[in-house]
C-alpha atoms as a PDB file:
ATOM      1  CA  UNK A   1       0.000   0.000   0.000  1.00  0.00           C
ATOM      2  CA  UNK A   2       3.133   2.571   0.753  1.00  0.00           C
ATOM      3  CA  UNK A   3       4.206   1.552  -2.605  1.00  0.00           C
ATOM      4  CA  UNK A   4       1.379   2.652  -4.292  1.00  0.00           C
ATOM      5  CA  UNK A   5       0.828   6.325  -2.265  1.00  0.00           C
ATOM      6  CA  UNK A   6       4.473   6.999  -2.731  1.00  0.00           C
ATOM      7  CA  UNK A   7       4.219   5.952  -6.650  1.00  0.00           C
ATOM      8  CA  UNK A   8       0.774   8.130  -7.069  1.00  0.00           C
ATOM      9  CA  UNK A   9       1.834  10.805  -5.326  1.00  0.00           C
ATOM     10  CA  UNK A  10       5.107  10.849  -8.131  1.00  0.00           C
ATOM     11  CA  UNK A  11       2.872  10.559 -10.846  1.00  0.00           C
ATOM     12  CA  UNK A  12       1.080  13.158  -9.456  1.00  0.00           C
ATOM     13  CA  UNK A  13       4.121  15.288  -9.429  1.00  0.00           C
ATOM     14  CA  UNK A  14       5.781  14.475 -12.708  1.00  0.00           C
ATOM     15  CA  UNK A  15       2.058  15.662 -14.073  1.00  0.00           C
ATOM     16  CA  UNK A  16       2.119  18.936 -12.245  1.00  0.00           C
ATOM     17  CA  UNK A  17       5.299  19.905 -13.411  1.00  0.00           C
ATOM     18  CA  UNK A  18       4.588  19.002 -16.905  1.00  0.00           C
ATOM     19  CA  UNK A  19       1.687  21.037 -17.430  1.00  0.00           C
ATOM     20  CA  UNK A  20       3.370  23.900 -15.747  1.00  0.00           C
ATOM     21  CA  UNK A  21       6.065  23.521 -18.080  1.00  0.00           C
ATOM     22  CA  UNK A  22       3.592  23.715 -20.648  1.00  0.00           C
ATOM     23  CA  UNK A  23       2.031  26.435 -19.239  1.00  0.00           C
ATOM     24  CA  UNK A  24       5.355  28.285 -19.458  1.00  0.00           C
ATOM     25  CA  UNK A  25       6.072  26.899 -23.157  1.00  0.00           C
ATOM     26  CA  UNK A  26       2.669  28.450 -24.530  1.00  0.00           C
ATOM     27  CA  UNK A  27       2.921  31.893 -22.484  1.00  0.00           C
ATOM     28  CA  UNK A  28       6.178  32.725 -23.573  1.00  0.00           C
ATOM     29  CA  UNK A  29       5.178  31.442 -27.361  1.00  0.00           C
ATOM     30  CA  UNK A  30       2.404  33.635 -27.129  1.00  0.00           C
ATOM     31  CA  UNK A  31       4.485  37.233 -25.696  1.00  0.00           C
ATOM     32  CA  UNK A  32       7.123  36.755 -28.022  1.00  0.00           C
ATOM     33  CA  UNK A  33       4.896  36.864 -31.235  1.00  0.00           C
ATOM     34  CA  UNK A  34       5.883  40.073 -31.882  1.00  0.00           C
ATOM     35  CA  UNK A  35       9.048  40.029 -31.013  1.00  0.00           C
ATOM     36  CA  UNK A  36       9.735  37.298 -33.906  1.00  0.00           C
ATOM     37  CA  UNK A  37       7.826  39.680 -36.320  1.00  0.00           C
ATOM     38  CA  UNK A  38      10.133  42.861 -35.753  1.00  0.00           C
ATOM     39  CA  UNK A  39       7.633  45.041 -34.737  1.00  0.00           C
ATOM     40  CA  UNK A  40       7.713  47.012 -31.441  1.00  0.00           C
ATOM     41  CA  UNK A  41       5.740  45.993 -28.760  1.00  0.00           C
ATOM     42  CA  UNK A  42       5.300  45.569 -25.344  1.00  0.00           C
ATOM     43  CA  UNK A  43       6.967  43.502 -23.431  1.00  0.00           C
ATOM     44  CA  UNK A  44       5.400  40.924 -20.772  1.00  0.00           C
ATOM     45  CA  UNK A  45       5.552  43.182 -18.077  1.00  0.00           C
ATOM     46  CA  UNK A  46       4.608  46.438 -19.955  1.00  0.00           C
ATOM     47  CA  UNK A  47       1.592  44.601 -20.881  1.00  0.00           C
ATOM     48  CA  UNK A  48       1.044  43.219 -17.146  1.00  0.00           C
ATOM     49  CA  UNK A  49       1.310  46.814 -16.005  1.00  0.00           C
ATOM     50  CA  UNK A  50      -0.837  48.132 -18.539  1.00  0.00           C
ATOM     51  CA  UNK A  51      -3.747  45.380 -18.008  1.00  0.00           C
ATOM     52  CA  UNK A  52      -3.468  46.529 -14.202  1.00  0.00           C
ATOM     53  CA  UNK A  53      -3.520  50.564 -15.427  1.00  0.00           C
ATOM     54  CA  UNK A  54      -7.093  49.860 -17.796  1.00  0.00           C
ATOM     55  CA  UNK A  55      -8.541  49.489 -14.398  1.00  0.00           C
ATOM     56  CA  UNK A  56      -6.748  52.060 -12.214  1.00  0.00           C
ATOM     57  CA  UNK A  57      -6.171  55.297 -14.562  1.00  0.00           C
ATOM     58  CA  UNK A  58      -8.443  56.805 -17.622  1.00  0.00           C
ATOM     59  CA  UNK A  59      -7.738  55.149 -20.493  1.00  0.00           C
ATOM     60  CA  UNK A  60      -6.502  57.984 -22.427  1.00  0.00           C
ATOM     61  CA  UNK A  61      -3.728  57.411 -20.450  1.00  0.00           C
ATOM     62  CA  UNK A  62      -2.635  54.247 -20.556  1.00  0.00           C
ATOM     63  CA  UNK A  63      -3.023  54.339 -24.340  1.00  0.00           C
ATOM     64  CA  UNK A  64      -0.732  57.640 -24.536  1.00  0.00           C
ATOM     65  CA  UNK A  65       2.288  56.552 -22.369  1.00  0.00           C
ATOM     66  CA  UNK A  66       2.143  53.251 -24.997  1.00  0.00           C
ATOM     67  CA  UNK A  67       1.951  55.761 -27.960  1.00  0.00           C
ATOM     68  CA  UNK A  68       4.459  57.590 -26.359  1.00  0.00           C
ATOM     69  CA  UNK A  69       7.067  55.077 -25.781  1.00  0.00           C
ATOM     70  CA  UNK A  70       6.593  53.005 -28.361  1.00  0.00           C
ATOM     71  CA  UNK A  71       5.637  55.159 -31.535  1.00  0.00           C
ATOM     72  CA  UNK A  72       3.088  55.432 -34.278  1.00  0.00           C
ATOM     73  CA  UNK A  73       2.434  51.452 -34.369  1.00  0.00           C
ATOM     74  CA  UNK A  74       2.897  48.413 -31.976  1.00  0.00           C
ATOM     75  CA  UNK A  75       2.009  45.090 -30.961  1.00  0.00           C
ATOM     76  CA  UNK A  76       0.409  44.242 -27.253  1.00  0.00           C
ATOM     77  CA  UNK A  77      -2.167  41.525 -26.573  1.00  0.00           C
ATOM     78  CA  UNK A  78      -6.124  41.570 -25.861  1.00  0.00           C
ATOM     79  CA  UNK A  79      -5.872  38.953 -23.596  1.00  0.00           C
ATOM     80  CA  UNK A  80      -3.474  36.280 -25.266  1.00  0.00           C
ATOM     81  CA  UNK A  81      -4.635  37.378 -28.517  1.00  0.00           C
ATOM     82  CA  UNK A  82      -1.508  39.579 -30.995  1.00  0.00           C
ATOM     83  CA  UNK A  83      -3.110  43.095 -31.528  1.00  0.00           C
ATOM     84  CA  UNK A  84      -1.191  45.793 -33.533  1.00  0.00           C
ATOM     85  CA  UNK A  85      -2.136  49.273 -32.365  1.00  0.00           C
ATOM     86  CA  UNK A  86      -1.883  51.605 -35.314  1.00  0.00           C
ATOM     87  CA  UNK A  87      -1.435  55.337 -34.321  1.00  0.00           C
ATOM     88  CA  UNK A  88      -0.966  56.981 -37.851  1.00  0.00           C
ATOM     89  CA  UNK A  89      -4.137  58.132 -39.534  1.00  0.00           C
ATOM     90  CA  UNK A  90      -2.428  57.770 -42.979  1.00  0.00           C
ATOM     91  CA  UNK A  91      -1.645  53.875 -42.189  1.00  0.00           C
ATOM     92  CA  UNK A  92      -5.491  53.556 -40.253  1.00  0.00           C
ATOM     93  CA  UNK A  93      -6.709  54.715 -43.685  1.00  0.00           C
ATOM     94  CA  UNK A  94      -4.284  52.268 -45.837  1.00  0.00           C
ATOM     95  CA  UNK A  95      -5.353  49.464 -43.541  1.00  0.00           C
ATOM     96  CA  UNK A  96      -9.140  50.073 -43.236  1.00  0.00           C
ATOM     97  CA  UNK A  97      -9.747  51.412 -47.262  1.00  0.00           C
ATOM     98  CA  UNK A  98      -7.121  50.153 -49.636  1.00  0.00           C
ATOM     99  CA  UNK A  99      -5.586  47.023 -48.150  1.00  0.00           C
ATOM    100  CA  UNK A 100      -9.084  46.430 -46.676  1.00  0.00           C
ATOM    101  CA  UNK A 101      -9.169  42.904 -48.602  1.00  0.00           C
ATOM    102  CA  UNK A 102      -5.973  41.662 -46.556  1.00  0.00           C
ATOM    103  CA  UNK A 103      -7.677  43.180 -43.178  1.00  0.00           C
ATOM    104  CA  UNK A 104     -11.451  42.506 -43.834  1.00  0.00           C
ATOM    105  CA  UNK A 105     -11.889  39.780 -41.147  1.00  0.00           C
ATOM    106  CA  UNK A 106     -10.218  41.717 -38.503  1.00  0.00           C
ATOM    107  CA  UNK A 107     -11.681  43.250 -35.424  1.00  0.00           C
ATOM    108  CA  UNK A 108     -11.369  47.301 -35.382  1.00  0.00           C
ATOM    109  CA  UNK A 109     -11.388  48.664 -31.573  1.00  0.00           C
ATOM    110  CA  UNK A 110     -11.582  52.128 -31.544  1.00  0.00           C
ATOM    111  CA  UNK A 111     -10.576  53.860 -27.947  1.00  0.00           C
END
């Protein structure tokens, strides 16, 4: 019977660290995204920090220090999901009117 306990409670182990190695595998596959696309963006923290800011300043705010410091365009994250914040009304209008057939099935957020 000790045999078994001690052998479950292994398994048990060897599980929990494998899906929190997983875990770790898929988060850091999923902040690097734009990293491996060359485009500035924020990084893991910046976007921690901002997520906490959305709920604790205006959002004018929070979307101006990101303008600020990162420029005219950038990649953060809704959630887990890649978003590229475009600043540049010239680009918006590219985007949204003439390349609108390479965008069409993407969501538009407008803050």
């Amino acid at each position: 019977m000790h045999l078994f306990v001690q052998r479950s409670t292994h398994d048990i182990d060897e599980s929990t660290c494998e899906a929190c190695l997983l875990i770790c595998r898929w988060t850091i596959r999923t902040f690097t995204y734009w990293n491996d696309k060359g485009v500035p963006h924020l990084s893991f923290m910046e976007y921690m920090r901002t997520a906490y800011d959305i709920f604790t300043k205006p959002l004018y705010e929070v979307v101006q220090r990101n303008y600020e410091r990162h420029g005219r365009v950038y990649g953060t994250y809704q959630g887990f999901v890649p978003t590229l914040v475009v600043g540049d009304p010239n680009l918006l209008r590219d985007i949204c009117v003439r390349d609108f057939k390479s965008f069409a099935d993407r969501s538009v957020s407008l803050n």
